[in-house]
N, C-alpha and C. Protein backbone atom coordinates (compact mmCIF):
# COMPACT_ATOMS: atom_id res chain seq x y z
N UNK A 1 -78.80 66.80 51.92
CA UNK A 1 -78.50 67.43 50.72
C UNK A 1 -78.27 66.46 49.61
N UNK A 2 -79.29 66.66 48.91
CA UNK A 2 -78.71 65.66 47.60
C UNK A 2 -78.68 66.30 46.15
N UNK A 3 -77.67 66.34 45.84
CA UNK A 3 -77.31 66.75 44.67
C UNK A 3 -77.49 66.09 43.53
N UNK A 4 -78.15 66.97 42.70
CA UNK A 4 -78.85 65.97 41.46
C UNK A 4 -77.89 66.49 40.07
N UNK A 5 -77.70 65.46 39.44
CA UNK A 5 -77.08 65.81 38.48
C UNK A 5 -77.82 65.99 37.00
N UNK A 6 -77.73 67.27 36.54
CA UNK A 6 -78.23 67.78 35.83
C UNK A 6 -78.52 66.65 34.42
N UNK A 7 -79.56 67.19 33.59
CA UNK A 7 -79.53 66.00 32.92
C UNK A 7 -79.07 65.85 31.09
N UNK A 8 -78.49 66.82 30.79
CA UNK A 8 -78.07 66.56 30.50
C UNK A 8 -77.08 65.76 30.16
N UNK A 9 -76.14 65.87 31.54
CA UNK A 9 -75.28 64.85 31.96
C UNK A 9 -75.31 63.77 31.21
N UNK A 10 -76.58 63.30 31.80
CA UNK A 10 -77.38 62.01 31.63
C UNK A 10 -77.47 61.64 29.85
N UNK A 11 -78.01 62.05 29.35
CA UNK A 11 -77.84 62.30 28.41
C UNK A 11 -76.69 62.21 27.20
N UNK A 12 -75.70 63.28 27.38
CA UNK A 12 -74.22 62.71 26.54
C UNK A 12 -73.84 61.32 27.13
N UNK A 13 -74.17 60.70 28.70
CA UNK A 13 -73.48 59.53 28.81
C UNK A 13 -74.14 58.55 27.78
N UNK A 14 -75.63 58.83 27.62
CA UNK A 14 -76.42 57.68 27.03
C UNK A 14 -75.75 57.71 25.63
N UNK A 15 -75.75 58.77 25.04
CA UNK A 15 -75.21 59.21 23.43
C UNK A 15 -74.09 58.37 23.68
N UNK A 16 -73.17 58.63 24.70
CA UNK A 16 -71.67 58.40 24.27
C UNK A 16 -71.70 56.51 24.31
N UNK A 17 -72.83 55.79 25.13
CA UNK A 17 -72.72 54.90 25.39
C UNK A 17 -73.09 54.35 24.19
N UNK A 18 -73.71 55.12 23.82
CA UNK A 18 -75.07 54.56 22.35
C UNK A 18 -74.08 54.03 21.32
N UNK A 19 -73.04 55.05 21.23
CA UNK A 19 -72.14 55.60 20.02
C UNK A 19 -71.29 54.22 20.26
N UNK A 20 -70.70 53.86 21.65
CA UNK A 20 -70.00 52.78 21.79
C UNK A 20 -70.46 51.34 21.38
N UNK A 21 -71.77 51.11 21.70
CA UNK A 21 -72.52 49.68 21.73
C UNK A 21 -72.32 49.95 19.90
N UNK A 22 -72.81 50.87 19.17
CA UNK A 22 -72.92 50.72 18.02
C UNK A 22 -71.51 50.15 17.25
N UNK A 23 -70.43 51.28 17.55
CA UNK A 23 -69.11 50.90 17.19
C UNK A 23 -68.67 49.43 17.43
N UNK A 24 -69.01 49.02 18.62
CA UNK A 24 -69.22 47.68 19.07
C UNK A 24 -69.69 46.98 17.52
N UNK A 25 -71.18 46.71 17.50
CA UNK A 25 -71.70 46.29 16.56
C UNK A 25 -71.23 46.29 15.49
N UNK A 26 -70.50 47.70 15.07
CA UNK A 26 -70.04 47.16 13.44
C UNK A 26 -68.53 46.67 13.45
N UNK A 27 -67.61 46.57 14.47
CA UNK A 27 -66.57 45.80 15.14
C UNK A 27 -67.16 44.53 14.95
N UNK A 28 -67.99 44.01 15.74
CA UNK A 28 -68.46 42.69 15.57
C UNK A 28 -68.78 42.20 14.40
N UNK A 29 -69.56 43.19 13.87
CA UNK A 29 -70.19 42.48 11.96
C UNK A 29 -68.83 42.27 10.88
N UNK A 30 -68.17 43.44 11.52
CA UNK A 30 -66.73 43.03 10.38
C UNK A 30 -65.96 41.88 10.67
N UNK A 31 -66.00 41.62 12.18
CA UNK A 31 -65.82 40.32 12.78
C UNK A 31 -66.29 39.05 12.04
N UNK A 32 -67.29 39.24 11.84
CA UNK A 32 -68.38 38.28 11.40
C UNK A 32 -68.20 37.75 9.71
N UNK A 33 -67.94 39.15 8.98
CA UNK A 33 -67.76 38.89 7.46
C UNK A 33 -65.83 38.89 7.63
N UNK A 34 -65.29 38.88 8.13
CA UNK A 34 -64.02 38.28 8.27
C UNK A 34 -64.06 36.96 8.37
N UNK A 35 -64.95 36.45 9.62
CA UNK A 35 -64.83 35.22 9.77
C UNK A 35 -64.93 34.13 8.71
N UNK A 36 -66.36 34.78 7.86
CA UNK A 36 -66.64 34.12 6.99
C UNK A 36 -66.11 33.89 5.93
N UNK A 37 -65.08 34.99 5.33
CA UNK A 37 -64.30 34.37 4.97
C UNK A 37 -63.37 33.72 4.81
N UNK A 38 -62.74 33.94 6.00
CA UNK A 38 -61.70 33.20 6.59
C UNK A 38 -62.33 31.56 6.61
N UNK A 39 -63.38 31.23 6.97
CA UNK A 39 -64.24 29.91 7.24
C UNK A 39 -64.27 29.62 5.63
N UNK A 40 -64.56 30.34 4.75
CA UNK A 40 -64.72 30.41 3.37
C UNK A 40 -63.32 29.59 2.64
N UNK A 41 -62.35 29.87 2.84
CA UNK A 41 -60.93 29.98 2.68
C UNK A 41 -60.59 28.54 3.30
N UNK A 42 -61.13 28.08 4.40
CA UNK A 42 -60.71 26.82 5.31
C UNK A 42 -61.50 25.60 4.22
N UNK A 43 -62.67 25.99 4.33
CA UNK A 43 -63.35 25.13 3.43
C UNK A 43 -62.79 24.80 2.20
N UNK A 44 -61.92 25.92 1.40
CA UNK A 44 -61.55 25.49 -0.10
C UNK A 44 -60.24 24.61 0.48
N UNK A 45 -59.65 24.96 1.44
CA UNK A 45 -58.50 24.39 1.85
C UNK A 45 -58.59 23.00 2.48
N UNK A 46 -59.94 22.70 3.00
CA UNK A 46 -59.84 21.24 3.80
C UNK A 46 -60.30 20.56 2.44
N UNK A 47 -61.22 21.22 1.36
CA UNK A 47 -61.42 20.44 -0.26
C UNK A 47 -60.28 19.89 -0.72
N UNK A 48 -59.20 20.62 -1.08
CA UNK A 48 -58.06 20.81 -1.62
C UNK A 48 -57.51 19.78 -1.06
N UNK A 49 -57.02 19.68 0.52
CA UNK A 49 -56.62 18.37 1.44
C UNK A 49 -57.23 17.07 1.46
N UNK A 50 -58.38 17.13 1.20
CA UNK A 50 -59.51 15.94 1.09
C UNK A 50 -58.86 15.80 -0.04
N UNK A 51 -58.86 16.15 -1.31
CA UNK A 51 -58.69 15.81 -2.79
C UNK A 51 -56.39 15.45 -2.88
N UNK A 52 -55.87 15.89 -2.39
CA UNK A 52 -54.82 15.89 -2.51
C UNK A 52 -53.94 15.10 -1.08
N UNK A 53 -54.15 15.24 -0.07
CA UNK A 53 -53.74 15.23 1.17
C UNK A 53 -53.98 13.18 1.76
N UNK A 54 -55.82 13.50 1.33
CA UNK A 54 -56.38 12.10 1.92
C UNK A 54 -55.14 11.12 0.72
N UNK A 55 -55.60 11.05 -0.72
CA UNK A 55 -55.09 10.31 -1.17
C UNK A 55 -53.41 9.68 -0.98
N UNK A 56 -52.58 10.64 -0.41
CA UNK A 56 -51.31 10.89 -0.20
C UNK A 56 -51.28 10.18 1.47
N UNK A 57 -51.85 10.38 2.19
CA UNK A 57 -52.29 10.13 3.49
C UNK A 57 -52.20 8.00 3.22
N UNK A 58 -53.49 8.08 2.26
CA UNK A 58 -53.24 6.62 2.02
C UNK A 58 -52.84 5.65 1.29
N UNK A 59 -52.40 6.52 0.52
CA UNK A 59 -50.84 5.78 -0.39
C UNK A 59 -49.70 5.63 0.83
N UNK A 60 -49.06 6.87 1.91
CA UNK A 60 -48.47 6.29 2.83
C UNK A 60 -48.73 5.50 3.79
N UNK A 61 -50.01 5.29 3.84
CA UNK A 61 -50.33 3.85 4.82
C UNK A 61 -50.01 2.42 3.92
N UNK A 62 -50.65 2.66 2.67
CA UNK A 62 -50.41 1.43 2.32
C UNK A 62 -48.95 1.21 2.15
N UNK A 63 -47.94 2.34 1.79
CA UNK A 63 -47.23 1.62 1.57
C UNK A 63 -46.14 1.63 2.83
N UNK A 64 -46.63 2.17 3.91
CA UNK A 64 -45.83 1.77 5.34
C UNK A 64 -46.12 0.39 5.35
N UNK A 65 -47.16 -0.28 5.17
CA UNK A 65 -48.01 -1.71 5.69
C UNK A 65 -47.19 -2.52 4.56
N UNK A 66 -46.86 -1.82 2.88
CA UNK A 66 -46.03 -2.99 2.61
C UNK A 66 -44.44 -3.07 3.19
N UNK A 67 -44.14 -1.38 3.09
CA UNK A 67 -42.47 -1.73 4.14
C UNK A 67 -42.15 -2.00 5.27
N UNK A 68 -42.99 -1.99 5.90
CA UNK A 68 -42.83 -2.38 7.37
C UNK A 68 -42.59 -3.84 7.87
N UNK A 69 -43.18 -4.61 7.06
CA UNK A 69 -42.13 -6.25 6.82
C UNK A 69 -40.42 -5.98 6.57
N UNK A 70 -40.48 -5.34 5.55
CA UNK A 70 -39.29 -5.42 4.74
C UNK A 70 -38.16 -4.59 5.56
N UNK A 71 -38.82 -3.29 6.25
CA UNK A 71 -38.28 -2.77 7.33
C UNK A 71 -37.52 -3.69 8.45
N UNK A 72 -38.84 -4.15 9.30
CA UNK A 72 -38.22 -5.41 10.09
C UNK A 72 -36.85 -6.39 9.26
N UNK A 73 -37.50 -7.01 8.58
CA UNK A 73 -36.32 -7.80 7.74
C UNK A 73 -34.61 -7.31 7.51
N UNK A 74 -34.89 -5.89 7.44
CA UNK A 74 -33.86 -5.38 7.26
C UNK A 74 -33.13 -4.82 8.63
N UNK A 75 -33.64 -4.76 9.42
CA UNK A 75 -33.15 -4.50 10.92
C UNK A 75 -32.73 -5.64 11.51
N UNK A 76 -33.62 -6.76 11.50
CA UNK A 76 -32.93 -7.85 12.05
C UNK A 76 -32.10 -8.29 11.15
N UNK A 77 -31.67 -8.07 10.08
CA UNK A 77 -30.35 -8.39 9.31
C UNK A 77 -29.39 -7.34 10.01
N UNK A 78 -29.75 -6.29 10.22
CA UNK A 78 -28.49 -5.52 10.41
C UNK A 78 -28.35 -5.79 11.88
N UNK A 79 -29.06 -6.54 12.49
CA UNK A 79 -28.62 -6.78 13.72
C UNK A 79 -27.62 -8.59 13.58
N UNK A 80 -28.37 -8.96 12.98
CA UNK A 80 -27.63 -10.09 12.42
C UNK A 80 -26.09 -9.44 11.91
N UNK A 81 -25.86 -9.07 11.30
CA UNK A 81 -24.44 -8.26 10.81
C UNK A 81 -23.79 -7.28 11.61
N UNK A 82 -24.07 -6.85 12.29
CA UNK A 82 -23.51 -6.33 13.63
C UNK A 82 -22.94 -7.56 14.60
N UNK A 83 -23.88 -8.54 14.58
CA UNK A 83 -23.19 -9.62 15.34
C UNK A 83 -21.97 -10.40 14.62
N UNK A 84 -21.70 -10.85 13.45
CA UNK A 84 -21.15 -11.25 12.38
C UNK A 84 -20.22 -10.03 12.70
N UNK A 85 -20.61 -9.02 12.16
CA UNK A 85 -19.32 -7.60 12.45
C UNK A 85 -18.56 -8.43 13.56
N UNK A 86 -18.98 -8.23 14.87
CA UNK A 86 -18.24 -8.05 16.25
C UNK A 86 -17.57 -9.63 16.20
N UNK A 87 -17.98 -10.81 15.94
CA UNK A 87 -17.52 -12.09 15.70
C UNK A 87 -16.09 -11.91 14.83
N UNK A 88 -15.83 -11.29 13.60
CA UNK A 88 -15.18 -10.95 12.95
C UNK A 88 -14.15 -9.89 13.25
N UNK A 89 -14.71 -8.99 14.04
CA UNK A 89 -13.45 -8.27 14.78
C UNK A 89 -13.09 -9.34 15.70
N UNK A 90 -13.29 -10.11 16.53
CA UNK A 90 -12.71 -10.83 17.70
C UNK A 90 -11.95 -11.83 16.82
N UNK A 91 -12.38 -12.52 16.00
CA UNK A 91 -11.70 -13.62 15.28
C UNK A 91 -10.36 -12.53 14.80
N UNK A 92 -10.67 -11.35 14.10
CA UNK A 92 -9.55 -10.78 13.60
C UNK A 92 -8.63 -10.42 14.66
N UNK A 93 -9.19 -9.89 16.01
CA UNK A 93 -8.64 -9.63 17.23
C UNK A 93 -7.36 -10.80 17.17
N UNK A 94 -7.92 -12.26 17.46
CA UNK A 94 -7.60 -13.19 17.55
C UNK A 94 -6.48 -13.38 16.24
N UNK A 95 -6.30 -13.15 15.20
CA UNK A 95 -5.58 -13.45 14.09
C UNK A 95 -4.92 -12.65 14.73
N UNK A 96 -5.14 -11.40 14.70
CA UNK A 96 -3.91 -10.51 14.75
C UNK A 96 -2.56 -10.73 15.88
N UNK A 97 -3.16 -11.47 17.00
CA UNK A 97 -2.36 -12.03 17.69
C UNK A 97 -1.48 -12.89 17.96
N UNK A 98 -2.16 -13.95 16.53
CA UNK A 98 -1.36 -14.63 15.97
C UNK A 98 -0.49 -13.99 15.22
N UNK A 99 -0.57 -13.29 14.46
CA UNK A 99 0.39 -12.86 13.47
C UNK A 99 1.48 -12.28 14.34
N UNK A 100 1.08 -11.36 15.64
CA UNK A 100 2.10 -10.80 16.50
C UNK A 100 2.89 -12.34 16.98
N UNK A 101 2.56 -13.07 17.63
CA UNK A 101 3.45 -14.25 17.84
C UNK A 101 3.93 -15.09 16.57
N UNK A 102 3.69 -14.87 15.45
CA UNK A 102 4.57 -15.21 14.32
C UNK A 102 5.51 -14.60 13.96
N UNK A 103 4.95 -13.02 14.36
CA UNK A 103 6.17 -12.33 13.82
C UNK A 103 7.01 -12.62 14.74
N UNK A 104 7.08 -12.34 15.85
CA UNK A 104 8.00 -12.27 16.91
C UNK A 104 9.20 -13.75 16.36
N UNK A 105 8.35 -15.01 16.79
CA UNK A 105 8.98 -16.28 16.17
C UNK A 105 9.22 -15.65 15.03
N UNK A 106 9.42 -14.64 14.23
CA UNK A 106 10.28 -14.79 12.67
C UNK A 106 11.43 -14.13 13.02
N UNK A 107 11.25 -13.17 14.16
CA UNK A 107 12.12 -12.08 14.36
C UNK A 107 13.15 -13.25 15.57
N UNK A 108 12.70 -13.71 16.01
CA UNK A 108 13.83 -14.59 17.17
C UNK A 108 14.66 -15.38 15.62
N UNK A 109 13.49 -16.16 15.26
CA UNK A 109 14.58 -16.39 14.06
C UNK A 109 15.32 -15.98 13.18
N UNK A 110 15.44 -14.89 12.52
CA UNK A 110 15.84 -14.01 11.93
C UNK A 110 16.84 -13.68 12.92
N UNK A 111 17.22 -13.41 13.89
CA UNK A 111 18.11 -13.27 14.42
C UNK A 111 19.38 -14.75 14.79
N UNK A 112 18.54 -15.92 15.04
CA UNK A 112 19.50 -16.89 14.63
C UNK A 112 19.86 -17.06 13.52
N UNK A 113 19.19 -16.82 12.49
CA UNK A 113 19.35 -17.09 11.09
C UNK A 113 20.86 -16.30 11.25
N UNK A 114 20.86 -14.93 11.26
CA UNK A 114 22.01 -14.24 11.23
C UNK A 114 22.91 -14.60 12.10
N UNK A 115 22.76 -14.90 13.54
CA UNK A 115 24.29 -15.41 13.93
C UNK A 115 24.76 -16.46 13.24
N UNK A 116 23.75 -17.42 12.83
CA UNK A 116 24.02 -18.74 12.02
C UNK A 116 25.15 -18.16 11.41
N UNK A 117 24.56 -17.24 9.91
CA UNK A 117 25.05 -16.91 8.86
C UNK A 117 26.81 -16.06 9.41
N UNK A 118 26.59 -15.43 10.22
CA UNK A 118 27.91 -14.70 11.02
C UNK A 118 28.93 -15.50 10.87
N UNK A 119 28.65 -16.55 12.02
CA UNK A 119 29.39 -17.62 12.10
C UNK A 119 29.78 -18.33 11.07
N UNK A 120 29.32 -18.72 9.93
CA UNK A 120 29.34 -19.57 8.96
C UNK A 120 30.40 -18.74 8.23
N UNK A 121 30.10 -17.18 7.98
CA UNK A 121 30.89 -15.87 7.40
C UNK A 121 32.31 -16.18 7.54
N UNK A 122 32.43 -16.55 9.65
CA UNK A 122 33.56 -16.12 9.76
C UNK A 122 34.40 -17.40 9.58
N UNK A 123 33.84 -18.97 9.53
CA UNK A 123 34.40 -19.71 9.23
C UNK A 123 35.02 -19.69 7.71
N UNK A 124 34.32 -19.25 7.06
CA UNK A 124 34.55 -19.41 5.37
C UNK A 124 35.97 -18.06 5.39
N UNK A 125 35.88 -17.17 6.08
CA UNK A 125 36.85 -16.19 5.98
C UNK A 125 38.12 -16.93 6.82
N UNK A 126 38.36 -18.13 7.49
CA UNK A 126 39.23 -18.64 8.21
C UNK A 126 39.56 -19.36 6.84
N UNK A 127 38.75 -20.39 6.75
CA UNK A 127 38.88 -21.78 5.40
C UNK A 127 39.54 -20.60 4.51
N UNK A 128 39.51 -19.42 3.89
CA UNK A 128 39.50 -18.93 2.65
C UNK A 128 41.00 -18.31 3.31
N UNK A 129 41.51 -18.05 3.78
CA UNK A 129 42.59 -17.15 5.03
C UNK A 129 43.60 -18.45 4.24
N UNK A 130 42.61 -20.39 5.34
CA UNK A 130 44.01 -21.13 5.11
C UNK A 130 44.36 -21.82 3.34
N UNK A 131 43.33 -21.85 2.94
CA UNK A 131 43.22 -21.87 1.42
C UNK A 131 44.03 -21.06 0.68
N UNK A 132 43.98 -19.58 1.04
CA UNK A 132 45.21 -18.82 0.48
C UNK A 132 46.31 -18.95 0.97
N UNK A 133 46.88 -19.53 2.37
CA UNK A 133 47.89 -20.01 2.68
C UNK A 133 48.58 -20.94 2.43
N UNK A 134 47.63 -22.12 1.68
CA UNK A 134 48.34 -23.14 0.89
C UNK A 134 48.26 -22.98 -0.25
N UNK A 135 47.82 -22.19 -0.97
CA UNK A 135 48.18 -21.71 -2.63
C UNK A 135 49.23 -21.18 -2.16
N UNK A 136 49.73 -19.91 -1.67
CA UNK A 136 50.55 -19.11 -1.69
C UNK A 136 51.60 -20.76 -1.28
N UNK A 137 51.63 -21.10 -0.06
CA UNK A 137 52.96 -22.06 0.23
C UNK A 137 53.32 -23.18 -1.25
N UNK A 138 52.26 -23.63 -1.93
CA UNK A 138 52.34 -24.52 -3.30
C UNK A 138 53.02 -23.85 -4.33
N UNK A 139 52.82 -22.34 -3.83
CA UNK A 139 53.00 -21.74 -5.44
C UNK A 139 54.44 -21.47 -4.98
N UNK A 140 54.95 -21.06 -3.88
CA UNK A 140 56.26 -20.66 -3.68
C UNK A 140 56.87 -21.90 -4.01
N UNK A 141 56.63 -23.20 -3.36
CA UNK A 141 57.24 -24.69 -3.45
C UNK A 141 57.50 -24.79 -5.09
N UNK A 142 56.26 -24.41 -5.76
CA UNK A 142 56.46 -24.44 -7.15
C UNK A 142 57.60 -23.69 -7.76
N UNK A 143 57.43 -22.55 -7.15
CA UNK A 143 58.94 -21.49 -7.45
C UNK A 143 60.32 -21.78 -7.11
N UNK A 144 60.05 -22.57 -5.82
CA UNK A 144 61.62 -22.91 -5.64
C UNK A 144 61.35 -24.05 -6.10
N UNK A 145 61.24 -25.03 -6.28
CA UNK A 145 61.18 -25.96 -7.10
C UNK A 145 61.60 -25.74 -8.43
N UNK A 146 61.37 -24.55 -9.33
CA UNK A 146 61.59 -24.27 -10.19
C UNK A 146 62.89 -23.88 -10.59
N UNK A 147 63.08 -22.90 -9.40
CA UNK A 147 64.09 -22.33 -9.44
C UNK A 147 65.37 -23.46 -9.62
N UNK A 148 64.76 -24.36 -8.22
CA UNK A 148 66.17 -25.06 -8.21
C UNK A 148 66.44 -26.54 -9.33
N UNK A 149 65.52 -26.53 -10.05
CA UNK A 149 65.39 -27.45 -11.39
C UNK A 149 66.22 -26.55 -12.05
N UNK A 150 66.05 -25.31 -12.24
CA UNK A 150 66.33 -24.54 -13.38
C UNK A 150 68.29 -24.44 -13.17
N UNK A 151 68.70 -24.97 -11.75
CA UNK A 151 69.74 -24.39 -11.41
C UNK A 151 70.62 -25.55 -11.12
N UNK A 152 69.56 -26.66 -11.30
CA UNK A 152 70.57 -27.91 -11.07
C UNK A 152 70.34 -28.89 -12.84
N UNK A 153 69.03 -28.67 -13.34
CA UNK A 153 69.24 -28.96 -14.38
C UNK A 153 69.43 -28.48 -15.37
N UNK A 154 69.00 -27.11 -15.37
CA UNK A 154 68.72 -26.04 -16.68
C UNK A 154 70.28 -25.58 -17.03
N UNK A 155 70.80 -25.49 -15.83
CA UNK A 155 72.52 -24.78 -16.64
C UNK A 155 73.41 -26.22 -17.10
N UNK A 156 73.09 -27.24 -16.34
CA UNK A 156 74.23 -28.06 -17.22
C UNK A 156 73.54 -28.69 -18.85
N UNK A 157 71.93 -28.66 -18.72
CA UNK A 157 71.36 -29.27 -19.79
C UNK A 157 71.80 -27.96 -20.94
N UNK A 158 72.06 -26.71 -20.44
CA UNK A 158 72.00 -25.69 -21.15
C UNK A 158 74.49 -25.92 -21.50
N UNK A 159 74.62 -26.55 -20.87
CA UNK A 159 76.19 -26.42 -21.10
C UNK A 159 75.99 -27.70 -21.99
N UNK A 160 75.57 -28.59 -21.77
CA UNK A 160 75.51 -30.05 -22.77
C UNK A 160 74.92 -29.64 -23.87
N UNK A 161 73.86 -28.93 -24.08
CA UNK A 161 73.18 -28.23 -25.64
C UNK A 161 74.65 -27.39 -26.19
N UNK A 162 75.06 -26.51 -25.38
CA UNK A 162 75.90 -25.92 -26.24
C UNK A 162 77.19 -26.28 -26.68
N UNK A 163 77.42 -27.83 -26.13
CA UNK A 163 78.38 -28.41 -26.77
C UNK A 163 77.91 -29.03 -27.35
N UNK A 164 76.62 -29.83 -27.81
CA UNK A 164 76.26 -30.34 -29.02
C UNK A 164 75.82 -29.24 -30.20
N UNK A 165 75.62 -28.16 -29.70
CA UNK A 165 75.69 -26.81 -30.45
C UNK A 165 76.85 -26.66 -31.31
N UNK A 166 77.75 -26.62 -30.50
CA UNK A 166 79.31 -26.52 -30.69
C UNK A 166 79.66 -27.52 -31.84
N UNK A 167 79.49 -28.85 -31.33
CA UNK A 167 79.75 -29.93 -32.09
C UNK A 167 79.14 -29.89 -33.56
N UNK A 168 78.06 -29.44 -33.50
CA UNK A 168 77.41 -29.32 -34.36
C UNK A 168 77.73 -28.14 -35.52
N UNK A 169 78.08 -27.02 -35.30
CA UNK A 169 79.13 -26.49 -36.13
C UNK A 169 79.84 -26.37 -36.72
N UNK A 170 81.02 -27.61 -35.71
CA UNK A 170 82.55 -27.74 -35.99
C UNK A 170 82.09 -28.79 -37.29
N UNK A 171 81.07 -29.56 -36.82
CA UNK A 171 80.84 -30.91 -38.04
C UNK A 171 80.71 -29.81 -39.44
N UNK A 172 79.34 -28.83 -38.69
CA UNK A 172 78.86 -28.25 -40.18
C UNK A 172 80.03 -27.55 -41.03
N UNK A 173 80.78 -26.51 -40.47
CA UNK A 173 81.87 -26.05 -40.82
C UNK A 173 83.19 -27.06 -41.78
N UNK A 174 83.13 -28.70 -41.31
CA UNK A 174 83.69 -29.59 -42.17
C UNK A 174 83.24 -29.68 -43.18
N UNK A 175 81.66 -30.04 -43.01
CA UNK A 175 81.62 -30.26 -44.38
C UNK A 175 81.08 -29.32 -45.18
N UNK A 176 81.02 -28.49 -44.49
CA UNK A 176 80.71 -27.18 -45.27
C UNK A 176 82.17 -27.32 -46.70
N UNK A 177 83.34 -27.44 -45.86
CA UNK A 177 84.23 -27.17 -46.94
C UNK A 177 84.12 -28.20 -47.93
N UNK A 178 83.64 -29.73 -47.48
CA UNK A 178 83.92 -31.16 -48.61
C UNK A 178 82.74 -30.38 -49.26
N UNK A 179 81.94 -29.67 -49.28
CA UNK A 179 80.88 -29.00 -50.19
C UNK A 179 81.24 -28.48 -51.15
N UNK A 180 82.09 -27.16 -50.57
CA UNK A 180 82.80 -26.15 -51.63
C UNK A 180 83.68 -26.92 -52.55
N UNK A 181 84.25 -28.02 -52.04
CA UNK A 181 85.06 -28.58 -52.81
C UNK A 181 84.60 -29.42 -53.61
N UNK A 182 83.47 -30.11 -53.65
CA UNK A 182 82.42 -30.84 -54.55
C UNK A 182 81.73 -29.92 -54.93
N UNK A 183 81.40 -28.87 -54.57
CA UNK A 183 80.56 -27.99 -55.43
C UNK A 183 81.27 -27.44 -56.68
N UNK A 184 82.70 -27.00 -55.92
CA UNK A 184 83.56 -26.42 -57.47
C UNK A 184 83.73 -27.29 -58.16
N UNK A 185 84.20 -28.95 -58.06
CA UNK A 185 84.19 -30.32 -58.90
C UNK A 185 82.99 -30.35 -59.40
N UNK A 186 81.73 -29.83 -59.33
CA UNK A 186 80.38 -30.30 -60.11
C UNK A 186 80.80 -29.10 -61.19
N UNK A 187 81.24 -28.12 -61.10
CA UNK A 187 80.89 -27.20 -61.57
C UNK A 187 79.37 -26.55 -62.26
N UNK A 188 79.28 -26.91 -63.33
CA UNK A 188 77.35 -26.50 -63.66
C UNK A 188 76.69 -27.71 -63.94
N UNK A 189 77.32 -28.67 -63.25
CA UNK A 189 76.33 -29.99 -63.25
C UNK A 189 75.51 -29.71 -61.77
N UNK A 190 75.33 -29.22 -61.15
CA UNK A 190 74.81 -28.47 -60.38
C UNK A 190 73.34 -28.35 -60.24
N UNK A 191 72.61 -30.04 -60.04
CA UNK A 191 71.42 -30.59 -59.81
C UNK A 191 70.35 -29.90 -58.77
């Protein structure tokens, strides 16, 4: 039994296939005038790069080829100064360690300095203690000294004044009167 398939069949497949290959075809042609312009578009764009891009391209070559000395130069300086750096921290390393053992030696001294000075303090507060102990003992010596001048010489020199005091009175009081009595004998002859 073989069953034949009618032919139409046959037929819409060919149409439908027809219809596809064609759709195909103008898929592809729009493909095609896409491309071209798209290819169209590349072309103004690799112009544009040629005219703008190349020149820029070799302005940075040339002028990598002139910095690229100067580059170097400048790296091995900074490697040079990195070394100089680290020399300079160690030397400073090194200072600074000095300065810690200076200070320290200022600070041990500084601390003798001050007992020095303590000591010296408390001597001058002894000296100054016996210094006021012999003013004060001079000045009292001076006082009784004084006193007893004043008590062995001052009252009799003061009893001998007041009998030449005395004396001195009794005289004036004499002639006080041979006065009055020559004064009334001058009467206004009285020079």
């Amino acid at each position: 039994m073989t069953h034949q398939i009618p032919e139409w069949i046959f037929i819409a497949f060919i149409a439908i296939t027809a219809i596809g290959v064609l759709l195909q075809a103008i898929a592809m042609l729009g493909i095609l005038f896409a491309l071209k312009g798209a290819l169209k578009q590349v072309k103004e764009v690799s112009m544009t790069a040629e005219l703008h891009v190349l020149p820029a391209v070799a302005t940075a070559k040339r002028l990598l080829d002139e910095v690229s000395p100067k580059v170097k130069i400048a790296a091995e300086n900074a490697v040079t100064l990195s070394q100089k750096a680290i020399e300079i921290s160690q030397r400073a390393s090194v200072a600074s360690e000095h300065v810690a053992a200076v200070t320290e030696t200022l600070r041990e001294q500084s601390v003798q300095v001050s007992e020095t000075l303590g000591d010296l303090l408390k001597k001058t507060e002894v000296q100054a203690e016996r210094v006021d102990e012999m003013v004060t003992g001079t000045l009292d010596s001076i006082a009784h000294a004084t006193a007893t001048w004043q008590r062995t010489f001052a009252g009799p020199l003061r009893q001998v004044t007041a009998v030449f005091n005395g004396l001195r009175a009794g005289f004036g009081v004499l002639r006080g009167r041979e006065r009055e009595v020559h004064v009334a004998a001058d009467g206004d002859h009285f020079v």
